[in-house]
PDB file of N, CA and C in Angstrom:
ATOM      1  N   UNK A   1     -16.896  17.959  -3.949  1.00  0.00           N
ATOM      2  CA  UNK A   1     -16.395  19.044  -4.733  1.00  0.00           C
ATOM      3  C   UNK A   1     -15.363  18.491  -5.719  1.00  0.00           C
ATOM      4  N   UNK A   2     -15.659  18.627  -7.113  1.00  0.00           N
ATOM      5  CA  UNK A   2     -14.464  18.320  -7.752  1.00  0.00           C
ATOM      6  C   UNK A   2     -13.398  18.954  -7.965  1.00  0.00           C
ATOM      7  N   UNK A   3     -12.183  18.248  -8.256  1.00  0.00           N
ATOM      8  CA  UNK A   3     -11.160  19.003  -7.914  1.00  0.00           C
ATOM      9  C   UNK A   3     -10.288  18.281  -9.210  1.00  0.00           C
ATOM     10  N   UNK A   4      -9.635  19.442 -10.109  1.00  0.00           N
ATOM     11  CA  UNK A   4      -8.591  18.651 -11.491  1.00  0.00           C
ATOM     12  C   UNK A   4      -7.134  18.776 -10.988  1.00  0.00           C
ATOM     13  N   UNK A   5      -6.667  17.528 -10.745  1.00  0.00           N
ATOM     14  CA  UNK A   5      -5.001  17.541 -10.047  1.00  0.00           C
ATOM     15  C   UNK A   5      -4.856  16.774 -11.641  1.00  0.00           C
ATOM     16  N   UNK A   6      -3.069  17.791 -11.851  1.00  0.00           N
ATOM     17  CA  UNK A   6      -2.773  17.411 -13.019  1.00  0.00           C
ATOM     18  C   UNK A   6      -1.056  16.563 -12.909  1.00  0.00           C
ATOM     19  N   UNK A   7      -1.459  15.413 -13.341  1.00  0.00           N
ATOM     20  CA  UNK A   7       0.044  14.651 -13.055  1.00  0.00           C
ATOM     21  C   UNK A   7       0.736  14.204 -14.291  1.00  0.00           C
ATOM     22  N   UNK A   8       2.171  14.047 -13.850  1.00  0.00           N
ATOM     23  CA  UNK A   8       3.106  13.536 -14.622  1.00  0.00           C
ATOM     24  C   UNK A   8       2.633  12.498 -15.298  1.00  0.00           C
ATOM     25  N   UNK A   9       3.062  11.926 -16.667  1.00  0.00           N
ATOM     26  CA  UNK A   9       2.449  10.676 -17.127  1.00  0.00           C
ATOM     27  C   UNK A   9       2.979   9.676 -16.357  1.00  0.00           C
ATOM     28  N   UNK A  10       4.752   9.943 -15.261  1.00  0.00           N
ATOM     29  CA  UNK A  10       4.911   8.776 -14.502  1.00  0.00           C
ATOM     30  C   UNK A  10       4.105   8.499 -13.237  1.00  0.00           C
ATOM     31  N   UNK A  11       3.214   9.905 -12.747  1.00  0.00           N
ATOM     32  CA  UNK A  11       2.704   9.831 -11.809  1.00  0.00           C
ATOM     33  C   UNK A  11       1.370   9.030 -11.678  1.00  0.00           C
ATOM     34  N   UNK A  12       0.908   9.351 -13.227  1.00  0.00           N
ATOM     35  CA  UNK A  12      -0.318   8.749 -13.308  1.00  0.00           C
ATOM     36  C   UNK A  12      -0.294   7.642 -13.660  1.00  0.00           C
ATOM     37  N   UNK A  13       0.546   6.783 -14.162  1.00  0.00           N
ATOM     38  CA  UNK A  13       0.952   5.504 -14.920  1.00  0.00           C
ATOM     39  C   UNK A  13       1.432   5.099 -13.604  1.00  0.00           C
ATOM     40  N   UNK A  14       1.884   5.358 -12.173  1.00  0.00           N
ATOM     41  CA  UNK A  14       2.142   4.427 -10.722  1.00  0.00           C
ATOM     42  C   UNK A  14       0.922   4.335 -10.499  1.00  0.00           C
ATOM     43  N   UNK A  15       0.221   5.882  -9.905  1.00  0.00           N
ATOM     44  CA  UNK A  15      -1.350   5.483  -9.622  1.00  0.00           C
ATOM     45  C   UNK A  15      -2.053   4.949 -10.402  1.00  0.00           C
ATOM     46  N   UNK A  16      -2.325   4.916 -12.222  1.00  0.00           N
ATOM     47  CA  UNK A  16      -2.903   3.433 -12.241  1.00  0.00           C
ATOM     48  C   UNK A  16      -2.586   2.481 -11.724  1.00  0.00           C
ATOM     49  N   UNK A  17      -0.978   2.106 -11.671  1.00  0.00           N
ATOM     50  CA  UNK A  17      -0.626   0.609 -11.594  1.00  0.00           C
ATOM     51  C   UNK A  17      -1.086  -0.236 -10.002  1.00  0.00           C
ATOM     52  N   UNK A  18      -1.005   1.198  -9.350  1.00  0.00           N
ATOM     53  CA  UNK A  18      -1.328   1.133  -7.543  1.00  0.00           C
ATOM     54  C   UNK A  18      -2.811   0.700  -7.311  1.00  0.00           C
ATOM     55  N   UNK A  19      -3.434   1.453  -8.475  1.00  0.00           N
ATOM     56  CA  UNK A  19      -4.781   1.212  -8.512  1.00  0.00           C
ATOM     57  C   UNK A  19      -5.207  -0.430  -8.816  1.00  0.00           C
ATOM     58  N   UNK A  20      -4.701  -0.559  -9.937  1.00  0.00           N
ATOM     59  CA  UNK A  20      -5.361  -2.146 -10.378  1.00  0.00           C
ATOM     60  C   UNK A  20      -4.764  -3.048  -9.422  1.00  0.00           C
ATOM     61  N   UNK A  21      -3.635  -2.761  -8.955  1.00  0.00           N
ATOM     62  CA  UNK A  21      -3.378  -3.897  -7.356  1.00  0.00           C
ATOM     63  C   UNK A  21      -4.091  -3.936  -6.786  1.00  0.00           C
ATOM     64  N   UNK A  22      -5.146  -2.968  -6.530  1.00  0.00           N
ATOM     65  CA  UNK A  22      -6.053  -3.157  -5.428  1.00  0.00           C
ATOM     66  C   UNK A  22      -7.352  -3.660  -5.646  1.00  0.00           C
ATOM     67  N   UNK A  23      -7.490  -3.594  -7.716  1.00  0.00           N
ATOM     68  CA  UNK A  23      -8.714  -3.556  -8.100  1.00  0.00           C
ATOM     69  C   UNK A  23     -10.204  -2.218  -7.803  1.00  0.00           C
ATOM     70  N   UNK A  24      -8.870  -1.390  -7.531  1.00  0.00           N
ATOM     71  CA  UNK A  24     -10.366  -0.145  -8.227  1.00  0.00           C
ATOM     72  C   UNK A  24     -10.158   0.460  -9.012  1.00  0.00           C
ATOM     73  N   UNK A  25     -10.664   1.800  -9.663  1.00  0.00           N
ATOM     74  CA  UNK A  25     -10.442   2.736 -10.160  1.00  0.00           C
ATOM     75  C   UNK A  25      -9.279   4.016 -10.023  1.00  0.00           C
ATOM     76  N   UNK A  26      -8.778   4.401 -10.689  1.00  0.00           N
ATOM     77  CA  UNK A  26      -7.456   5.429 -10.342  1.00  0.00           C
ATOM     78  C   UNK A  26      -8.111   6.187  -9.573  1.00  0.00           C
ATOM     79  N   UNK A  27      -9.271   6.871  -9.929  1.00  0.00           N
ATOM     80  CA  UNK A  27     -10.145   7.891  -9.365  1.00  0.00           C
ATOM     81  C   UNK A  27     -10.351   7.788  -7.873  1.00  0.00           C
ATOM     82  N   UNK A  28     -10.753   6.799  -7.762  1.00  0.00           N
ATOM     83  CA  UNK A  28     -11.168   5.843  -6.277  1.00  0.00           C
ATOM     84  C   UNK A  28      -9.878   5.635  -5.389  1.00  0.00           C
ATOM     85  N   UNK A  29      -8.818   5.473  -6.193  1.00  0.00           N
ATOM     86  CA  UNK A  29      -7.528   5.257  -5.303  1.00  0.00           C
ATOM     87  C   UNK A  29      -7.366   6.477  -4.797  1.00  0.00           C
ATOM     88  N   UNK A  30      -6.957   7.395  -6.021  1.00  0.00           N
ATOM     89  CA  UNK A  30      -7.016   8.558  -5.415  1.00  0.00           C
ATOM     90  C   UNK A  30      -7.499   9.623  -4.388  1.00  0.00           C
ATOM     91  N   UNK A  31      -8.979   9.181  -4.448  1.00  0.00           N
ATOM     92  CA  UNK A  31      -9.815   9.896  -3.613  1.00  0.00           C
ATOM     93  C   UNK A  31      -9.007   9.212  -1.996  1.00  0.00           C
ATOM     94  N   UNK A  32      -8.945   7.706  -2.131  1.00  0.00           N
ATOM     95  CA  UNK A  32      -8.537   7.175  -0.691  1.00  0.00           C
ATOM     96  C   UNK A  32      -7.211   7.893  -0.224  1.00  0.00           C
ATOM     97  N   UNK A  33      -6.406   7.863  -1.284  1.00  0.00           N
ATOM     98  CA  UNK A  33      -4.932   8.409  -0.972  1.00  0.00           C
ATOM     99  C   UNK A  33      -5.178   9.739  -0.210  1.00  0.00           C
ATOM    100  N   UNK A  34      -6.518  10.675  -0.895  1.00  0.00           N
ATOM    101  CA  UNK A  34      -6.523  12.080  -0.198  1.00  0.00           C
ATOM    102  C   UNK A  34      -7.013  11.865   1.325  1.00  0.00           C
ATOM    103  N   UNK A  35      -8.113  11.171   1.055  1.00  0.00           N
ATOM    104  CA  UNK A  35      -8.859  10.713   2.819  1.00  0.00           C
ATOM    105  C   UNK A  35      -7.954  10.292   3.771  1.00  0.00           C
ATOM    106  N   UNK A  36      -6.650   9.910   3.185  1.00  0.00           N
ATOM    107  CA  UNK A  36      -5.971   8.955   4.288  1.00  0.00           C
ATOM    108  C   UNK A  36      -4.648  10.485   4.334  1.00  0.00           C
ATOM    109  N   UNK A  37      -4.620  11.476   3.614  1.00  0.00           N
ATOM    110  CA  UNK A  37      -3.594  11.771   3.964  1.00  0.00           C
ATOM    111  C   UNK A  37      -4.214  13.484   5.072  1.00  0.00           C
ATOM    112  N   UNK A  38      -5.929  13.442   4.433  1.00  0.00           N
ATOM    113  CA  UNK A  38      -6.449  14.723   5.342  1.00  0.00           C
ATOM    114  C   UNK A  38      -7.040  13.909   6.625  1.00  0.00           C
ATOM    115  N   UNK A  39      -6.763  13.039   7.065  1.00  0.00           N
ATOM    116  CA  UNK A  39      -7.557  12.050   8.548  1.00  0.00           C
ATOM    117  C   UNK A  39      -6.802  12.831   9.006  1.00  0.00           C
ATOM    118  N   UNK A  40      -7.549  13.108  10.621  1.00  0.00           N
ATOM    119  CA  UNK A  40      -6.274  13.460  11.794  1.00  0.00           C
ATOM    120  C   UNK A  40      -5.607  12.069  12.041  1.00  0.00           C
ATOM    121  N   UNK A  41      -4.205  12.789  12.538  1.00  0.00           N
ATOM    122  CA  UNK A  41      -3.431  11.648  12.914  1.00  0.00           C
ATOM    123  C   UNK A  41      -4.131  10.528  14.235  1.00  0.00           C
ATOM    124  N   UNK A  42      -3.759   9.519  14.555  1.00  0.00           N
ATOM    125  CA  UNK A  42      -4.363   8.745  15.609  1.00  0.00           C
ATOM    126  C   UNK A  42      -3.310   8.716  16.628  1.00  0.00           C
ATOM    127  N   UNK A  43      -3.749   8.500  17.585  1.00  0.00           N
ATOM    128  CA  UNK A  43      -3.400   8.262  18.914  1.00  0.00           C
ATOM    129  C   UNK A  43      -2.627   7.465  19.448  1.00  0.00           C
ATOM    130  N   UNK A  44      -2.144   6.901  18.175  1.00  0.00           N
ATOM    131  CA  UNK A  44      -1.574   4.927  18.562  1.00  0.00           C
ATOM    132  C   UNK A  44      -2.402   4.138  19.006  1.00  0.00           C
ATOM    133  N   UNK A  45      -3.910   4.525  19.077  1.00  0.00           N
ATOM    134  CA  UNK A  45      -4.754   2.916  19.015  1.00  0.00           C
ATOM    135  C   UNK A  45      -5.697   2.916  17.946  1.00  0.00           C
ATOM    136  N   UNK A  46      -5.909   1.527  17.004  1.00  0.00           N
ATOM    137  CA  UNK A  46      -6.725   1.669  15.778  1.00  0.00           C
ATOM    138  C   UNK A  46      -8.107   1.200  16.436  1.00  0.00           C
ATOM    139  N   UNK A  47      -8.849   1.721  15.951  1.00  0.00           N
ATOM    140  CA  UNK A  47     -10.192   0.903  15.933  1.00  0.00           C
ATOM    141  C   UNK A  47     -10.286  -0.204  15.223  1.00  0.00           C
ATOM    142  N   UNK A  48     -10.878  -0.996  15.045  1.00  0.00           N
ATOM    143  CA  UNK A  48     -11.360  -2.539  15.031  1.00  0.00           C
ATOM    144  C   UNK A  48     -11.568  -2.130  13.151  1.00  0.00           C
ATOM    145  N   UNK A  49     -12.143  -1.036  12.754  1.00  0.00           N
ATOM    146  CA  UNK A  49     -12.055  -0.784  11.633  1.00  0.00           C
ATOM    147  C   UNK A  49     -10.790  -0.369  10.445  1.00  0.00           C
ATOM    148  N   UNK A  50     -10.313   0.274  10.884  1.00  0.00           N
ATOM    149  CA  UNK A  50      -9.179   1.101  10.852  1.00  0.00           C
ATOM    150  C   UNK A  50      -8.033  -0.551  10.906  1.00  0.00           C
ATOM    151  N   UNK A  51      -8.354  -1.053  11.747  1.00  0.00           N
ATOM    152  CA  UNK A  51      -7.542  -2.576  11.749  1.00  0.00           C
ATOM    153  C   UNK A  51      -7.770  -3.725  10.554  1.00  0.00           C
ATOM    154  N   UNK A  52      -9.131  -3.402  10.358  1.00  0.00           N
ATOM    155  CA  UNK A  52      -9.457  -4.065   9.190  1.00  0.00           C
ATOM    156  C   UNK A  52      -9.129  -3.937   8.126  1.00  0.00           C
ATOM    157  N   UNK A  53      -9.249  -2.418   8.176  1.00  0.00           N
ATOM    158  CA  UNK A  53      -8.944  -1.121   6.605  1.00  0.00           C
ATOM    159  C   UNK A  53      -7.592  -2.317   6.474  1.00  0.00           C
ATOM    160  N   UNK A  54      -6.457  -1.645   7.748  1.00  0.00           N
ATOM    161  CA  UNK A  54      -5.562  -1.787   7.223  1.00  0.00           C
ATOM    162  C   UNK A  54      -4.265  -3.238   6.996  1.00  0.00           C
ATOM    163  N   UNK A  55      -4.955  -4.118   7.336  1.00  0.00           N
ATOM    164  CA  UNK A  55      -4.743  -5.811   7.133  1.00  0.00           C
ATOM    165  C   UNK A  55      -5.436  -5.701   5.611  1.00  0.00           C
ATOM    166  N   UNK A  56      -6.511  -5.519   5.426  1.00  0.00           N
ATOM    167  CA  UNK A  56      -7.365  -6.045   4.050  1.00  0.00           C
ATOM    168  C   UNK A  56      -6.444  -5.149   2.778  1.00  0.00           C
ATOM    169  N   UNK A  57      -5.662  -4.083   3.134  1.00  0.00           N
ATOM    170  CA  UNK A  57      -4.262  -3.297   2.335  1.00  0.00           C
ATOM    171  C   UNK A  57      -3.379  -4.386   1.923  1.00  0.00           C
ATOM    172  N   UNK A  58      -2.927  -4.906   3.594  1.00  0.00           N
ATOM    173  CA  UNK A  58      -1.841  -5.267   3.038  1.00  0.00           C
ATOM    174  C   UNK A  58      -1.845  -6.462   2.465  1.00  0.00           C
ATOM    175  N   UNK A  59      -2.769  -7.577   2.655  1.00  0.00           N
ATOM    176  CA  UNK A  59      -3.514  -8.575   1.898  1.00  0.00           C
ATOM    177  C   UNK A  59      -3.302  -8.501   0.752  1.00  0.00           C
ATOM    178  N   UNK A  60      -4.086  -6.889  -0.164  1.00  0.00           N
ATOM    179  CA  UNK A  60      -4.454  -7.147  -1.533  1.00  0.00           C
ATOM    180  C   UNK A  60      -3.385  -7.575  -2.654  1.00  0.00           C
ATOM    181  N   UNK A  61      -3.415  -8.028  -3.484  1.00  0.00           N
ATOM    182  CA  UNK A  61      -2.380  -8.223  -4.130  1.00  0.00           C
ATOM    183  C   UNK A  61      -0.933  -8.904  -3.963  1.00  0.00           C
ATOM    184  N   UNK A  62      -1.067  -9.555  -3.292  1.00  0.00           N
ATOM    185  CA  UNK A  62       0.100 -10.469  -2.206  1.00  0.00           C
ATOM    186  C   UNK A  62       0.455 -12.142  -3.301  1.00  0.00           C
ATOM    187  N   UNK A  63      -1.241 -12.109  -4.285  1.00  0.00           N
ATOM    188  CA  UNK A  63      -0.508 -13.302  -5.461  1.00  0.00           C
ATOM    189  C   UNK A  63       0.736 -12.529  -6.621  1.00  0.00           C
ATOM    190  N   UNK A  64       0.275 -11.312  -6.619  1.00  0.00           N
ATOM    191  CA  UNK A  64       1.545 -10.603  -7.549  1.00  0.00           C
ATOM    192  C   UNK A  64       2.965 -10.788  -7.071  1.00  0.00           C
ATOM    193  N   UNK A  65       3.035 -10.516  -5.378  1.00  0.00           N
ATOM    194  CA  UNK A  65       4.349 -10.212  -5.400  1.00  0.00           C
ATOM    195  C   UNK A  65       5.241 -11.644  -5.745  1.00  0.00           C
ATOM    196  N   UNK A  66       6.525 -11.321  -5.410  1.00  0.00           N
ATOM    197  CA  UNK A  66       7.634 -12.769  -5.846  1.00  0.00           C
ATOM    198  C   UNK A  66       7.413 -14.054  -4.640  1.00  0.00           C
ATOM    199  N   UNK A  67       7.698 -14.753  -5.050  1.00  0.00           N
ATOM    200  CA  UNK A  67       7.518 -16.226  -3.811  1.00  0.00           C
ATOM    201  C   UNK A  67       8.899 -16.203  -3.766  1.00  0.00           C
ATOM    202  N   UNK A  68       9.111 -16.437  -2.459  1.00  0.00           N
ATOM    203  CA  UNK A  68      10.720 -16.523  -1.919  1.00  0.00           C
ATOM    204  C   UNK A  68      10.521 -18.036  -0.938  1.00  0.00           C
ATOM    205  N   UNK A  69      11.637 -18.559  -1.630  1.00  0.00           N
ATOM    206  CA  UNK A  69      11.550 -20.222  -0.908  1.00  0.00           C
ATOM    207  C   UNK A  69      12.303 -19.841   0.611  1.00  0.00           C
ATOM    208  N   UNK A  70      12.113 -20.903   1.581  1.00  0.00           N
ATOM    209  CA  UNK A  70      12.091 -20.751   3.126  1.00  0.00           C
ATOM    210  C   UNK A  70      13.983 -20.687   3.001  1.00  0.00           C
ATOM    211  N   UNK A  71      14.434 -21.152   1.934  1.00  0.00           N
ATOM    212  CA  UNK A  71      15.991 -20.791   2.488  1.00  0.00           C
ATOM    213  C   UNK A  71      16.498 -19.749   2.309  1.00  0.00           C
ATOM    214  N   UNK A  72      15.651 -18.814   1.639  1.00  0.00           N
ATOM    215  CA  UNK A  72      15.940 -17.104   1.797  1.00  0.00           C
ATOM    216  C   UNK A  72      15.980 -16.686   3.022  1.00  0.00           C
ATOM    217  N   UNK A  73      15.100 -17.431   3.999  1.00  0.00           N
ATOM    218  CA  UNK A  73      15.158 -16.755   5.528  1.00  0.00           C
ATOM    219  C   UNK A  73      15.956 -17.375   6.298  1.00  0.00           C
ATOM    220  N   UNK A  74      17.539 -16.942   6.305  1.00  0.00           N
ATOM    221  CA  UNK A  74      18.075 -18.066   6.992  1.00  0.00           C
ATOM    222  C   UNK A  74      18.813 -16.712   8.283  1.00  0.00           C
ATOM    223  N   UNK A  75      19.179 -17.019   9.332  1.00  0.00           N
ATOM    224  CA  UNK A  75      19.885 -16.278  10.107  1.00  0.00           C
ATOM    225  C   UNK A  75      20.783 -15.378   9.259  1.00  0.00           C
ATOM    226  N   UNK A  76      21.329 -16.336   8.834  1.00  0.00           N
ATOM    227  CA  UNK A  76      22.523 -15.165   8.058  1.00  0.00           C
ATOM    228  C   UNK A  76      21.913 -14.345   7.503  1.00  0.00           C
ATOM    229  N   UNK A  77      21.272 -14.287   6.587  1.00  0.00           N
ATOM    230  CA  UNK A  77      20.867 -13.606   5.472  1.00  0.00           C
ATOM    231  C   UNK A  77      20.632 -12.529   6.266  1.00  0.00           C
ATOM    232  N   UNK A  78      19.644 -12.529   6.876  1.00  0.00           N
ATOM    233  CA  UNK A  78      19.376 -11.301   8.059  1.00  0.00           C
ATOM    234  C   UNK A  78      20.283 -10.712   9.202  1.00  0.00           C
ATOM    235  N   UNK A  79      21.728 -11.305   9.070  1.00  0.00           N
ATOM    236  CA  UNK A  79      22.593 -10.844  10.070  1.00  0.00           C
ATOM    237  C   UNK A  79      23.871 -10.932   8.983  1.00  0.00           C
ATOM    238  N   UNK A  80      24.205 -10.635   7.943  1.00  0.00           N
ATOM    239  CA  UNK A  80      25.238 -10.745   6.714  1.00  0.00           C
ATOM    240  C   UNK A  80      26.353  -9.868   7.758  1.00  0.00           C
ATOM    241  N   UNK A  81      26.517  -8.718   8.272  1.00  0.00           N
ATOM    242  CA  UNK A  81      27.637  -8.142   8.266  1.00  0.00           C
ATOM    243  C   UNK A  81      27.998  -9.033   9.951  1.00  0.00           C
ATOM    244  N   UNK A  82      27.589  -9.595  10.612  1.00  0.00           N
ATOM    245  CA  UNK A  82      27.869 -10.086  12.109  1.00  0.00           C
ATOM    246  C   UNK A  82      28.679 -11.205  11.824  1.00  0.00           C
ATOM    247  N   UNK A  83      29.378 -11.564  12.394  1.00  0.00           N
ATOM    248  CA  UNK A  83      30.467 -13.005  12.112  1.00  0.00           C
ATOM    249  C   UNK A  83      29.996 -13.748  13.694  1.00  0.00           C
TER     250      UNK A  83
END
């Protein structure tokens, strides 16, 4: 069933940008964004699919983000206010 959702130009200018991270279509993102937000909730266990879905997410687009060299992860950094 088609359906005309009408968005902000900032709304639609994220969901493109969300879109080409993933390499599909706005349309296509969109449609997923609706599927994933009308699913019933789960149980706390994924299926083997659902595990896949959601590793092969967080995968996509991972050459875009920033490279952080290994001395960003130092104890401190992650414990700044503890002496």
């Amino acid at each position: 069933m088609p359906i005309l959702v009408e968005l902000s130009p900032e709304k639609e200018a994220r969901l493109t940008a969300e879109a080409l991270l993933r390499g599909i279509a706005p349309e296509q993102y969109a449609g997923k964004l609706l599927d994933d937000a009308l699913s019933p909730p789960s149980k706390g266990k994924l299926t083997r699919e659902d595990l896949r879905a959601m590793l092969k997410e967080v995968g996509e687009g991972w050459e875009n983000r920033p490279k952080l060299p290994t001395s960003a992860f130092t104890r401190e950094s992650f414990y700044q206010d503890r002496t």
